[in-house]
PDB file of N, CA and C in Angstrom:
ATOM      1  N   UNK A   1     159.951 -77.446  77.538  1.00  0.00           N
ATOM      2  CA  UNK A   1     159.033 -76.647  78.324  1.00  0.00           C
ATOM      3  C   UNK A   1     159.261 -76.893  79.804  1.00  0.00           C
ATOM      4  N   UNK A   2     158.749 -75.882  80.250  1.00  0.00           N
ATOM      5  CA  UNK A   2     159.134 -75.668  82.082  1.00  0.00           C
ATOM      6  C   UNK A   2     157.599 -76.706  82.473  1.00  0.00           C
ATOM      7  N   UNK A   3     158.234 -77.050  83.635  1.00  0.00           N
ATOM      8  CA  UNK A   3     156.802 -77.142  84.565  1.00  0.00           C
ATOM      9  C   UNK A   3     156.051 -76.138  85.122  1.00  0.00           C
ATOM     10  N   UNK A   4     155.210 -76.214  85.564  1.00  0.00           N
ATOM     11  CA  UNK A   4     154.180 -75.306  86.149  1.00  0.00           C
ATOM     12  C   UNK A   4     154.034 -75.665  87.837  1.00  0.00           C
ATOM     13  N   UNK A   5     154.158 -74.871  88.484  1.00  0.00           N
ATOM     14  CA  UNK A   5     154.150 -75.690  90.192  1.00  0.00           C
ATOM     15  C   UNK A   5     152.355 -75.588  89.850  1.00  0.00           C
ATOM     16  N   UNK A   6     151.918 -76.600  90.872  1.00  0.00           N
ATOM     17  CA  UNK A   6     150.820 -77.185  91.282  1.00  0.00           C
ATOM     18  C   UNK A   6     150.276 -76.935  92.713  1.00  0.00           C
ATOM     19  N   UNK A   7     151.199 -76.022  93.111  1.00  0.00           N
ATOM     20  CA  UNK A   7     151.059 -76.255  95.154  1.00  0.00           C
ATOM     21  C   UNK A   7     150.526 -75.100  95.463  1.00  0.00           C
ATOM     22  N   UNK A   8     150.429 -74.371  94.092  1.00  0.00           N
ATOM     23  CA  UNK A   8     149.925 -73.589  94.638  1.00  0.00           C
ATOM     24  C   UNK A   8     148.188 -72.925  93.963  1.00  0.00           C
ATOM     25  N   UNK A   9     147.064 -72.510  94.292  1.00  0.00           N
ATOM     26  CA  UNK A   9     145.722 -72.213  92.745  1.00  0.00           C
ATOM     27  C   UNK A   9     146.044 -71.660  92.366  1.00  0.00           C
ATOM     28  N   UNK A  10     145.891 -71.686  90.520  1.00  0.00           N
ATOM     29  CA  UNK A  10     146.172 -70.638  89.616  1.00  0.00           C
ATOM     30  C   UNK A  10     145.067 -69.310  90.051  1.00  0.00           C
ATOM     31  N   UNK A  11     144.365 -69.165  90.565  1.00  0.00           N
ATOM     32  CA  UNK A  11     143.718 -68.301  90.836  1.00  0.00           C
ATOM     33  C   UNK A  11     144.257 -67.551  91.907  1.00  0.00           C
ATOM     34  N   UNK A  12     144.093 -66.192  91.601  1.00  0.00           N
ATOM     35  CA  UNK A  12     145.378 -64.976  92.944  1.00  0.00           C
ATOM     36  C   UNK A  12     144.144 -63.881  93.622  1.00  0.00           C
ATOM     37  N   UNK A  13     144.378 -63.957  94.873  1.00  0.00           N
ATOM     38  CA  UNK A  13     143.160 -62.735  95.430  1.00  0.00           C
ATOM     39  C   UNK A  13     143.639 -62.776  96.405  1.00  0.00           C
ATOM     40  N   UNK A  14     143.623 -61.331  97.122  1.00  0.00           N
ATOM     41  CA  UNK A  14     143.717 -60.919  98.161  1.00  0.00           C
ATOM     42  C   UNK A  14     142.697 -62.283  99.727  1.00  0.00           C
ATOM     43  N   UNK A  15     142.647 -62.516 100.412  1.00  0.00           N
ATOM     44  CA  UNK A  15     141.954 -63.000 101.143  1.00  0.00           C
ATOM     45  C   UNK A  15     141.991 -62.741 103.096  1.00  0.00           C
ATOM     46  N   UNK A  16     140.909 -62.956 103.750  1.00  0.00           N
ATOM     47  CA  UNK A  16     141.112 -62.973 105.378  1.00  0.00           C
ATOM     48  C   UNK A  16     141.228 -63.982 105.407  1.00  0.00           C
ATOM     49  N   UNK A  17     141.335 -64.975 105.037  1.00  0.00           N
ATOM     50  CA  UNK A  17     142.000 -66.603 105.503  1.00  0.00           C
ATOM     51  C   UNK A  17     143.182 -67.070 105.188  1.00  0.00           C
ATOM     52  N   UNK A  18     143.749 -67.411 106.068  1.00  0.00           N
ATOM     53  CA  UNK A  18     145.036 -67.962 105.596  1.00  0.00           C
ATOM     54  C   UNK A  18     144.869 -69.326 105.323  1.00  0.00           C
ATOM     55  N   UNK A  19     143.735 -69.880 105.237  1.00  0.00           N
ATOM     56  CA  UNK A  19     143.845 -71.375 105.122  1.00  0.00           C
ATOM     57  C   UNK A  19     142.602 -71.301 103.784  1.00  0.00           C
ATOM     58  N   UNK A  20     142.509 -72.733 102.941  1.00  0.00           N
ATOM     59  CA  UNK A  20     141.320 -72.294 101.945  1.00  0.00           C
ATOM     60  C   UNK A  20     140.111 -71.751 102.241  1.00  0.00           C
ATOM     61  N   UNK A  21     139.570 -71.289 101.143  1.00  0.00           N
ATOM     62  CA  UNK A  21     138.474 -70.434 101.655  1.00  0.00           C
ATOM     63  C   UNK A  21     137.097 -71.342 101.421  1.00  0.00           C
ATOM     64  N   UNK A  22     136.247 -71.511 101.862  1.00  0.00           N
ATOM     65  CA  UNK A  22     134.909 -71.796 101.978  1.00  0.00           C
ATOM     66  C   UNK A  22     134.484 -71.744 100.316  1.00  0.00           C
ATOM     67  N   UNK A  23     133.905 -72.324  99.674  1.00  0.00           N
ATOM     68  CA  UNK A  23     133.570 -72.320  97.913  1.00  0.00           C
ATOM     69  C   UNK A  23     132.089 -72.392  98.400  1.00  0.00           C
ATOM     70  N   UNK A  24     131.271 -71.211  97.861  1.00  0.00           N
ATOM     71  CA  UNK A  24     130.247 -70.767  97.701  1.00  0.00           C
ATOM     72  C   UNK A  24     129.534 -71.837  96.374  1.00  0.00           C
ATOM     73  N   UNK A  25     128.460 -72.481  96.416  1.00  0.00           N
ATOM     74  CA  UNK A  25     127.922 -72.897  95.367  1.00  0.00           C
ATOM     75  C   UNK A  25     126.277 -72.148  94.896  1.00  0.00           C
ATOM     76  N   UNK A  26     125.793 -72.210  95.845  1.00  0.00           N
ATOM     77  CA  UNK A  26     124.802 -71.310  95.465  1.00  0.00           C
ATOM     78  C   UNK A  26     124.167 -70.208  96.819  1.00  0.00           C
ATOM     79  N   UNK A  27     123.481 -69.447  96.297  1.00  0.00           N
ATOM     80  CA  UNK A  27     122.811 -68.101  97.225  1.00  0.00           C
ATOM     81  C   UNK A  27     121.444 -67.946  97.087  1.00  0.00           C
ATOM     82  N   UNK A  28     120.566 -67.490  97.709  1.00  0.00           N
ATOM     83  CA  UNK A  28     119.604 -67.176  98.236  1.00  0.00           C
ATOM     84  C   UNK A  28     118.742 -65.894  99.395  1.00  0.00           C
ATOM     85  N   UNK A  29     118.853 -65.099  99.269  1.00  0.00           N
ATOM     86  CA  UNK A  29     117.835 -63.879  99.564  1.00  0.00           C
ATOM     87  C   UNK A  29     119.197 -63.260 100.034  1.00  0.00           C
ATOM     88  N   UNK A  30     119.176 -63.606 101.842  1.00  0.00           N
ATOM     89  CA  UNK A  30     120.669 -62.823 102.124  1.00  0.00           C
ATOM     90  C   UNK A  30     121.661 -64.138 102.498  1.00  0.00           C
ATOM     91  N   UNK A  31     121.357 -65.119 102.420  1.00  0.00           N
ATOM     92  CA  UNK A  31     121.934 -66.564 102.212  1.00  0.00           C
ATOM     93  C   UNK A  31     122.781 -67.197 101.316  1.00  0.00           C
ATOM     94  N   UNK A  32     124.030 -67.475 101.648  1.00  0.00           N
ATOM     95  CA  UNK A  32     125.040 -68.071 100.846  1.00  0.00           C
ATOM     96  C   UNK A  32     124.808 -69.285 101.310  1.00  0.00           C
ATOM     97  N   UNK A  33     124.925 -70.270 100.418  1.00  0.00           N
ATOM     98  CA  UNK A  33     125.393 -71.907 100.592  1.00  0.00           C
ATOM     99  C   UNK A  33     126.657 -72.478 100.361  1.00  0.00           C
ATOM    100  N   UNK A  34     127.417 -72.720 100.981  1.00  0.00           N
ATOM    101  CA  UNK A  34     128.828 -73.333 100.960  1.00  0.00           C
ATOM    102  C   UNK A  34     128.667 -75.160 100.358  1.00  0.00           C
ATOM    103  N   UNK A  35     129.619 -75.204  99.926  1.00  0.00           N
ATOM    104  CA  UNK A  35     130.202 -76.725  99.302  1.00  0.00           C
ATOM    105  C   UNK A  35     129.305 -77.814  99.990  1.00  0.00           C
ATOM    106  N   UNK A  36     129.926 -77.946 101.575  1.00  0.00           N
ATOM    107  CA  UNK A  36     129.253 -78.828 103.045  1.00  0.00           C
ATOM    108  C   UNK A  36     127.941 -78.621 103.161  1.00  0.00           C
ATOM    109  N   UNK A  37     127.329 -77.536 102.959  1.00  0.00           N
ATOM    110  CA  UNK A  37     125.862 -77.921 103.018  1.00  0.00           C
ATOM    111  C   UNK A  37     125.820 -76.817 103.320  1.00  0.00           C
ATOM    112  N   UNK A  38     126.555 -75.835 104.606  1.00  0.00           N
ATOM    113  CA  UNK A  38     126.519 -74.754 105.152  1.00  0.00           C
ATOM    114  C   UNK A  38     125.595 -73.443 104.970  1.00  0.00           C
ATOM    115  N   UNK A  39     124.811 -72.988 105.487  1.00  0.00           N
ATOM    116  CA  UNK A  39     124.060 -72.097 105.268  1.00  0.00           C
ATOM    117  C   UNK A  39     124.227 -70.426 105.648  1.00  0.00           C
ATOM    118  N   UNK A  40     125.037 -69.447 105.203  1.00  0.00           N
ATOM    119  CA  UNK A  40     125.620 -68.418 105.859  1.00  0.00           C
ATOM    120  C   UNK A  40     125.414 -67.018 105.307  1.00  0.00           C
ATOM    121  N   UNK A  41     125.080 -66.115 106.619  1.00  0.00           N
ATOM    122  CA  UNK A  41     124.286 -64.605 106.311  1.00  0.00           C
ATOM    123  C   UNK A  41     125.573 -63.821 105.833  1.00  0.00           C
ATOM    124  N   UNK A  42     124.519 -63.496 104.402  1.00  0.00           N
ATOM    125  CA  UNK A  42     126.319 -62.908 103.616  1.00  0.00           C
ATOM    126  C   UNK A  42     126.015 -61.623 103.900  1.00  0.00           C
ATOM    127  N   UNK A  43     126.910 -61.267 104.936  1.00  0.00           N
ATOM    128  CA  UNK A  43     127.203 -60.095 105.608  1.00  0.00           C
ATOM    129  C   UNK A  43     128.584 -59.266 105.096  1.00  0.00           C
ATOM    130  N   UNK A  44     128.770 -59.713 104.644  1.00  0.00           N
ATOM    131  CA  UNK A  44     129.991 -59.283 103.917  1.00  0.00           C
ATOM    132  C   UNK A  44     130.132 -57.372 103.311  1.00  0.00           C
ATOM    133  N   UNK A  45     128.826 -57.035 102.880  1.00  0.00           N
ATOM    134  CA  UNK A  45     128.160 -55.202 102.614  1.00  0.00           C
ATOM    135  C   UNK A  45     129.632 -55.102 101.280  1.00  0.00           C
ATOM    136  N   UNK A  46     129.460 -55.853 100.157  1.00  0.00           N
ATOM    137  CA  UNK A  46     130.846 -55.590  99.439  1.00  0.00           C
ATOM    138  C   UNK A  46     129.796 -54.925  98.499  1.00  0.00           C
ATOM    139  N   UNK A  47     129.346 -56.370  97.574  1.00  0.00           N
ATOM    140  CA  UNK A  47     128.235 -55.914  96.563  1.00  0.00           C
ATOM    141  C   UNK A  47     127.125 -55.642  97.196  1.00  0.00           C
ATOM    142  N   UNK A  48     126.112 -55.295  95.670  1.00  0.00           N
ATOM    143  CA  UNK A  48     125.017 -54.591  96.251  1.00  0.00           C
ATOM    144  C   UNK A  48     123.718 -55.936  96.837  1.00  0.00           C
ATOM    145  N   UNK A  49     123.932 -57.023  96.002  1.00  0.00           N
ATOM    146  CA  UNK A  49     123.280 -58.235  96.379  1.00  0.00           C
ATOM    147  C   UNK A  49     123.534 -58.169  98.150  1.00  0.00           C
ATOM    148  N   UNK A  50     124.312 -58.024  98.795  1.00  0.00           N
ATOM    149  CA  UNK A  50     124.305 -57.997 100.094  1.00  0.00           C
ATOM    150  C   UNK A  50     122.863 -57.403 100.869  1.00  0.00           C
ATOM    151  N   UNK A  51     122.204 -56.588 100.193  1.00  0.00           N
ATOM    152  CA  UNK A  51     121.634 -55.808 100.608  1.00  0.00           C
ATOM    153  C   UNK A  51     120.021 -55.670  99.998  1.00  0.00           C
ATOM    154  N   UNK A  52     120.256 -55.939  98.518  1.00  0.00           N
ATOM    155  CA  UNK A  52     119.273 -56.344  98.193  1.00  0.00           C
ATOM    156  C   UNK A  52     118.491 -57.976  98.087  1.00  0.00           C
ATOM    157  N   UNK A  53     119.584 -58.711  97.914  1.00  0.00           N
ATOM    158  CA  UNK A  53     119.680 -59.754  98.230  1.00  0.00           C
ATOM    159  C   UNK A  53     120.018 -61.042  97.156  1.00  0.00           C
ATOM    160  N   UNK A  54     120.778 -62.147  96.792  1.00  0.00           N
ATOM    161  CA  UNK A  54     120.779 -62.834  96.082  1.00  0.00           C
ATOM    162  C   UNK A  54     119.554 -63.447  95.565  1.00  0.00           C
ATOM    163  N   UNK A  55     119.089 -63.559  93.738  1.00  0.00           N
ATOM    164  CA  UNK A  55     118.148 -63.986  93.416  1.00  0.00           C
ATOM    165  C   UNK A  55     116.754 -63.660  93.173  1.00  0.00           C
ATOM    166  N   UNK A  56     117.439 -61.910  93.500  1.00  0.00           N
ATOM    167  CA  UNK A  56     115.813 -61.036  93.855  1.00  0.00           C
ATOM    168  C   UNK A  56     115.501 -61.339  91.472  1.00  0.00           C
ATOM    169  N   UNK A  57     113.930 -61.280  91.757  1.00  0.00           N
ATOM    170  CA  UNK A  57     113.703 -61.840  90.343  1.00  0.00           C
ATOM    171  C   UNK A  57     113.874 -60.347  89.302  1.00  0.00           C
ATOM    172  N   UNK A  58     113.299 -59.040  90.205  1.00  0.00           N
ATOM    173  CA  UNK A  58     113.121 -58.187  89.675  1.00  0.00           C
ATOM    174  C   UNK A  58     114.562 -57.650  89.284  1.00  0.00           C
ATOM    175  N   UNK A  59     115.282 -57.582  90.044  1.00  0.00           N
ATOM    176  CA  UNK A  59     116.773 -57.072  89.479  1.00  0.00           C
ATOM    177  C   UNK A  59     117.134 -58.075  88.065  1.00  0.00           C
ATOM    178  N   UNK A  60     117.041 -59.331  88.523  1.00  0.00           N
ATOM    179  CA  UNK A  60     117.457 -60.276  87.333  1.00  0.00           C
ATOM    180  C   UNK A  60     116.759 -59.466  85.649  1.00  0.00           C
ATOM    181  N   UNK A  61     115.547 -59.479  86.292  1.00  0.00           N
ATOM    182  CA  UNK A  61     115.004 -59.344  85.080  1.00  0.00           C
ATOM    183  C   UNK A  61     115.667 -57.951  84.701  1.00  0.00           C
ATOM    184  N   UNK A  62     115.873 -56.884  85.182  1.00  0.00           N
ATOM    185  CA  UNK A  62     116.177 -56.070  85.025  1.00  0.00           C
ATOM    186  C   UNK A  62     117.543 -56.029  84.280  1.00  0.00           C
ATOM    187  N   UNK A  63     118.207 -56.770  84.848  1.00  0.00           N
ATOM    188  CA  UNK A  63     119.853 -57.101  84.318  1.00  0.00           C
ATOM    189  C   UNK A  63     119.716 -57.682  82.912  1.00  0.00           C
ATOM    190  N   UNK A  64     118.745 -58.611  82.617  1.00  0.00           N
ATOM    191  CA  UNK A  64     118.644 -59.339  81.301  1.00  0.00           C
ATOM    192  C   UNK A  64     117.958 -58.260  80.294  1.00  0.00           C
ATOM    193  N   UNK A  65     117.059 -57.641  80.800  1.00  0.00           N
ATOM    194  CA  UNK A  65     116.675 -56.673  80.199  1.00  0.00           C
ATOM    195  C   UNK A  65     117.856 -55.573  79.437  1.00  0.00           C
ATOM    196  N   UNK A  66     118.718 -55.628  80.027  1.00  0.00           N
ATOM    197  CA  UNK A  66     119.066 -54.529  79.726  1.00  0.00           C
ATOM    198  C   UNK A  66     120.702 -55.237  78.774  1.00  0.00           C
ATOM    199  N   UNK A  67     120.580 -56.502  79.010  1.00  0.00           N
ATOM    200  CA  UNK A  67     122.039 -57.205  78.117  1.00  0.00           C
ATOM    201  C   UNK A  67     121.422 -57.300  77.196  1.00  0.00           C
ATOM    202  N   UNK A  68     120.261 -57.324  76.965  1.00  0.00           N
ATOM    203  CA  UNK A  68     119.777 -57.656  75.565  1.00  0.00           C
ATOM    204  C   UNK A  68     119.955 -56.325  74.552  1.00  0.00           C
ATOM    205  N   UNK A  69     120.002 -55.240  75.172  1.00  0.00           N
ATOM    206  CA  UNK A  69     120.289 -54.120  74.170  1.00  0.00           C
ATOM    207  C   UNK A  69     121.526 -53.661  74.256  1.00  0.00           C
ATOM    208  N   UNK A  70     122.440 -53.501  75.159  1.00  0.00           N
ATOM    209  CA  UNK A  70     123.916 -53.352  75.633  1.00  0.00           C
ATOM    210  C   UNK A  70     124.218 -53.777  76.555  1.00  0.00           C
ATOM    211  N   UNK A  71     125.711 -54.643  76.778  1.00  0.00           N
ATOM    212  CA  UNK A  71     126.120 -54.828  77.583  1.00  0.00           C
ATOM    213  C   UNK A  71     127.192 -54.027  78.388  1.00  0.00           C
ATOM    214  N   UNK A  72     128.031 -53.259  77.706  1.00  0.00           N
ATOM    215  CA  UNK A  72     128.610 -52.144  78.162  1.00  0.00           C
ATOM    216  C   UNK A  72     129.162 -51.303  77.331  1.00  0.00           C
ATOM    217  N   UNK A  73     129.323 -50.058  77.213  1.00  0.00           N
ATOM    218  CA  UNK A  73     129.829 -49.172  76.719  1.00  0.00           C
ATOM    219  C   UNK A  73     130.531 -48.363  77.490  1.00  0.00           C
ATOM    220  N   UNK A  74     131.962 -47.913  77.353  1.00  0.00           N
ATOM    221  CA  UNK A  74     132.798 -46.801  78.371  1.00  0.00           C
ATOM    222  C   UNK A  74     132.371 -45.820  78.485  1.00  0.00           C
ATOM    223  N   UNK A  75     132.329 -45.481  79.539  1.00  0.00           N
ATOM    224  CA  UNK A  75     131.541 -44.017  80.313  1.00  0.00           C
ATOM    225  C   UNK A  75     132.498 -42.886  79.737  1.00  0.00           C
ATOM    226  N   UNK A  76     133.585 -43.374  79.673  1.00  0.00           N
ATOM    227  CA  UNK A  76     133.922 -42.240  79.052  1.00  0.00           C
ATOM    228  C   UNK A  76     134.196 -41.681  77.727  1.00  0.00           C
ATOM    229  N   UNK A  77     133.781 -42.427  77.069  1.00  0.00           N
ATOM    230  CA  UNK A  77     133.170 -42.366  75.674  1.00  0.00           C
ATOM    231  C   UNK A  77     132.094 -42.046  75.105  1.00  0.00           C
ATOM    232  N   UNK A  78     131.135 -42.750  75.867  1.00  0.00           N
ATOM    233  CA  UNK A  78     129.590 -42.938  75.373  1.00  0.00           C
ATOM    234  C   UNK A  78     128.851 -43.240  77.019  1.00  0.00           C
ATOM    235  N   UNK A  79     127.234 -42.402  76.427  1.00  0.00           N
ATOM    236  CA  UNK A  79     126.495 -42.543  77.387  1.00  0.00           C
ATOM    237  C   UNK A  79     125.481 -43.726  77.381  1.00  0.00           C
ATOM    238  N   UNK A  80     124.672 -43.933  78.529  1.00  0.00           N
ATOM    239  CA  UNK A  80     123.632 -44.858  78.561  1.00  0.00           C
ATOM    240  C   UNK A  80     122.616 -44.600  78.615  1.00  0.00           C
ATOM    241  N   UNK A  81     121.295 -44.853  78.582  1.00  0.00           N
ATOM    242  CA  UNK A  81     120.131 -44.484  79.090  1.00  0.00           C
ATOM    243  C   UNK A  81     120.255 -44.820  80.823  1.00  0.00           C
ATOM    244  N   UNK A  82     120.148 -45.695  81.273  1.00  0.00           N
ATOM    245  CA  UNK A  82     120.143 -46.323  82.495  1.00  0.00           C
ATOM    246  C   UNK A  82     121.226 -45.522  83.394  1.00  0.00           C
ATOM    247  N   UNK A  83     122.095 -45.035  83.349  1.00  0.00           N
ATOM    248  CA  UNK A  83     123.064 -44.547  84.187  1.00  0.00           C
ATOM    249  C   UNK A  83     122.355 -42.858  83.571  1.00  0.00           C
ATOM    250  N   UNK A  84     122.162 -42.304  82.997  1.00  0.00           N
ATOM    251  CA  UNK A  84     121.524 -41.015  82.745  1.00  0.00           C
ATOM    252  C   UNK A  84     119.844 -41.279  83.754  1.00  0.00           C
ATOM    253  N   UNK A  85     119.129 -42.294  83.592  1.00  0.00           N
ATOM    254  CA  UNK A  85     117.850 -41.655  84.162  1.00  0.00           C
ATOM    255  C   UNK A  85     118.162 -42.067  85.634  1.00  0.00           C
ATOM    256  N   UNK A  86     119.343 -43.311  86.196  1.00  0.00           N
ATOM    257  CA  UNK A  86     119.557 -42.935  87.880  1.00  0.00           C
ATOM    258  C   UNK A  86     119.916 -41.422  87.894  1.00  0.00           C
ATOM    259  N   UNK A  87     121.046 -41.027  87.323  1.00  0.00           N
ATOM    260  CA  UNK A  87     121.586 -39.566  87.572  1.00  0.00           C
ATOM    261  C   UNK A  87     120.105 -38.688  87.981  1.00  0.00           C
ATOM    262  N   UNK A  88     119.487 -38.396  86.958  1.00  0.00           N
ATOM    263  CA  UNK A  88     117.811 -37.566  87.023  1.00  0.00           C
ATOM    264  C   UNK A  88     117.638 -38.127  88.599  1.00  0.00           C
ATOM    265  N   UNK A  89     117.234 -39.676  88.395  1.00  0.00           N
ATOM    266  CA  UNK A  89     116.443 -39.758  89.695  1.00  0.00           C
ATOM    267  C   UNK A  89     117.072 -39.418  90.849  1.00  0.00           C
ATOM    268  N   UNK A  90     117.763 -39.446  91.527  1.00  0.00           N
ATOM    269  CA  UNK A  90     119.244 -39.594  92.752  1.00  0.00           C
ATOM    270  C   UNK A  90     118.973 -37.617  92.475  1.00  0.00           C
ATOM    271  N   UNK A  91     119.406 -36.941  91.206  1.00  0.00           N
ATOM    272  CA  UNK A  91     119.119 -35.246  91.822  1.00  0.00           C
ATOM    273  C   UNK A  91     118.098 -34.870  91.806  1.00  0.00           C
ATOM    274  N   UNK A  92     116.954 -35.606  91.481  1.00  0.00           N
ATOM    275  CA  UNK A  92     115.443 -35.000  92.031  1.00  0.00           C
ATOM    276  C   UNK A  92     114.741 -35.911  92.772  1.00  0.00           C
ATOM    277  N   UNK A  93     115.209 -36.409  93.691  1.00  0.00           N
ATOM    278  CA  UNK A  93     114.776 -36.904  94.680  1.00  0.00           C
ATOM    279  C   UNK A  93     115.411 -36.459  95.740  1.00  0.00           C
ATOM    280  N   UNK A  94     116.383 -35.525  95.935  1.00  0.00           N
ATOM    281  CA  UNK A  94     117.340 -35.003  97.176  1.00  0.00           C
ATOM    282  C   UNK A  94     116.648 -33.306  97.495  1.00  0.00           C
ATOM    283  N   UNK A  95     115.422 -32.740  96.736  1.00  0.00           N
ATOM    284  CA  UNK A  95     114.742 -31.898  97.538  1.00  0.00           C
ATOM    285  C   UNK A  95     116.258 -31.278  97.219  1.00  0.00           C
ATOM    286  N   UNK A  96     116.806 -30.686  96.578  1.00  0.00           N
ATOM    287  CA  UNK A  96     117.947 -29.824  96.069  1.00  0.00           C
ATOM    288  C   UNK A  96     119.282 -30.246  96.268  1.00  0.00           C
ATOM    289  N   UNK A  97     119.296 -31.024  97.214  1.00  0.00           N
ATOM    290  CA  UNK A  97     120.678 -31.445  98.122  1.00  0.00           C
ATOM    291  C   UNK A  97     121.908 -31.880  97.156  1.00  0.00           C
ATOM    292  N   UNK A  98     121.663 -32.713  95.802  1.00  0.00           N
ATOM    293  CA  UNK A  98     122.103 -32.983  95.025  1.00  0.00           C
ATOM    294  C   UNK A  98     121.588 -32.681  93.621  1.00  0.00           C
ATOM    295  N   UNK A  99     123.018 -32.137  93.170  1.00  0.00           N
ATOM    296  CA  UNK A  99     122.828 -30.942  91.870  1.00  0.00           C
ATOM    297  C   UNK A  99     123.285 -32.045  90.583  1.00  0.00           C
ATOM    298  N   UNK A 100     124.726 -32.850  91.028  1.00  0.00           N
ATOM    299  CA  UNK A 100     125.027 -34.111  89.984  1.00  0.00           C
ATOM    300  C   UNK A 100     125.084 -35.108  90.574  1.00  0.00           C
ATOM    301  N   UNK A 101     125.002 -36.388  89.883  1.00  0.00           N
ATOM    302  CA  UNK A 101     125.811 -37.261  90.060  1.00  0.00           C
ATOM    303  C   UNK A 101     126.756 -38.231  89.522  1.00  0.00           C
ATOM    304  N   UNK A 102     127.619 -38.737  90.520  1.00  0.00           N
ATOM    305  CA  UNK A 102     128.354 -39.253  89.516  1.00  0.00           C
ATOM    306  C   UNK A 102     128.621 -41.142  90.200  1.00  0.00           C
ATOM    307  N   UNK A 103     128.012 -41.636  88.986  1.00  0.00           N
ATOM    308  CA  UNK A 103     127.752 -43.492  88.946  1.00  0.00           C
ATOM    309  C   UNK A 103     129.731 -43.989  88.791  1.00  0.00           C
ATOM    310  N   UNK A 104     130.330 -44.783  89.796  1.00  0.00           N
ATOM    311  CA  UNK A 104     131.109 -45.283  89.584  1.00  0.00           C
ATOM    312  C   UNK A 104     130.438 -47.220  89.505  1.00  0.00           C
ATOM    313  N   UNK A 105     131.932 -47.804  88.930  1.00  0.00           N
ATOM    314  CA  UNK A 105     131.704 -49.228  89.165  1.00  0.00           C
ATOM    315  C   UNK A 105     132.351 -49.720  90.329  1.00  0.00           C
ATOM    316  N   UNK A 106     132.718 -49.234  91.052  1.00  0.00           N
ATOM    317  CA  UNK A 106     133.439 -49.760  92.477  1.00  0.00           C
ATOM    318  C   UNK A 106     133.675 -48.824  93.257  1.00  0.00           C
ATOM    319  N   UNK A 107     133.959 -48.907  94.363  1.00  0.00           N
ATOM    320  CA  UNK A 107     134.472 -48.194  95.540  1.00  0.00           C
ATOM    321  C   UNK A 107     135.626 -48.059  95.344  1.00  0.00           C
ATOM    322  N   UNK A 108     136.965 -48.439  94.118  1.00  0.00           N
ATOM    323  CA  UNK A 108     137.949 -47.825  94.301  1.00  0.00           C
ATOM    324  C   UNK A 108     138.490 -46.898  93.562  1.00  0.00           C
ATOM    325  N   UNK A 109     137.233 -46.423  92.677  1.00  0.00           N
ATOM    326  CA  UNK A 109     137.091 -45.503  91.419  1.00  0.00           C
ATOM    327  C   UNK A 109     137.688 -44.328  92.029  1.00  0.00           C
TER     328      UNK A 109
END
């Protein structure tokens, strides 16, 4: 068997640092906590926690709520309840402006 180099993390991602990156251990409202103690406004606008905020209880619950009956099914296979009643809400809440919609999982959909 071969060796494996070591010099470099098995883990691969794009990054803005060229040097290691800061290891997040835990979060809080719009508050990240780093390794050192560090306390930092996650400004970052990637996910939606940015905005709503890390730890909010009601999303949690919401999220558990909803693993307990499915955790995912392909959209393009099969539908959901939850991605059908945002759709409803998002075109009747736009006062006509919006006729469909359409729920991706990322911005590079």
């Amino acid at each position: 068997m071969g060796s494996i180099s070591t010099s470099e993390p098995a883990l691969f991602y794009q990054s803005a640092y060229t040097t290691k990156h800061p290891t997040v251990v835990s979060a809080s409202g719009l508050y990240l906590t780093l390794e050192n103690g560090q306390k930092v406004l996650d400004a970052t606008s990637g996910a939606a926690v940015s905005g709503i905020g890390h730890g909010n209880k009601r999303v949690k619950e919401a999220i558990v709520a909803q693993l307990d009956k499915v955790e995912y099914a392909h959209p393009g296979y099969f539908q959901n309840t939850p991605s059908n009643e945002l759709a409803d809400f998002l075109v009747q809440t736009t006062q006509g402006k919006l006729s469909r919609a359409c729920l991706l999982g990322s911005g590079e959909s």
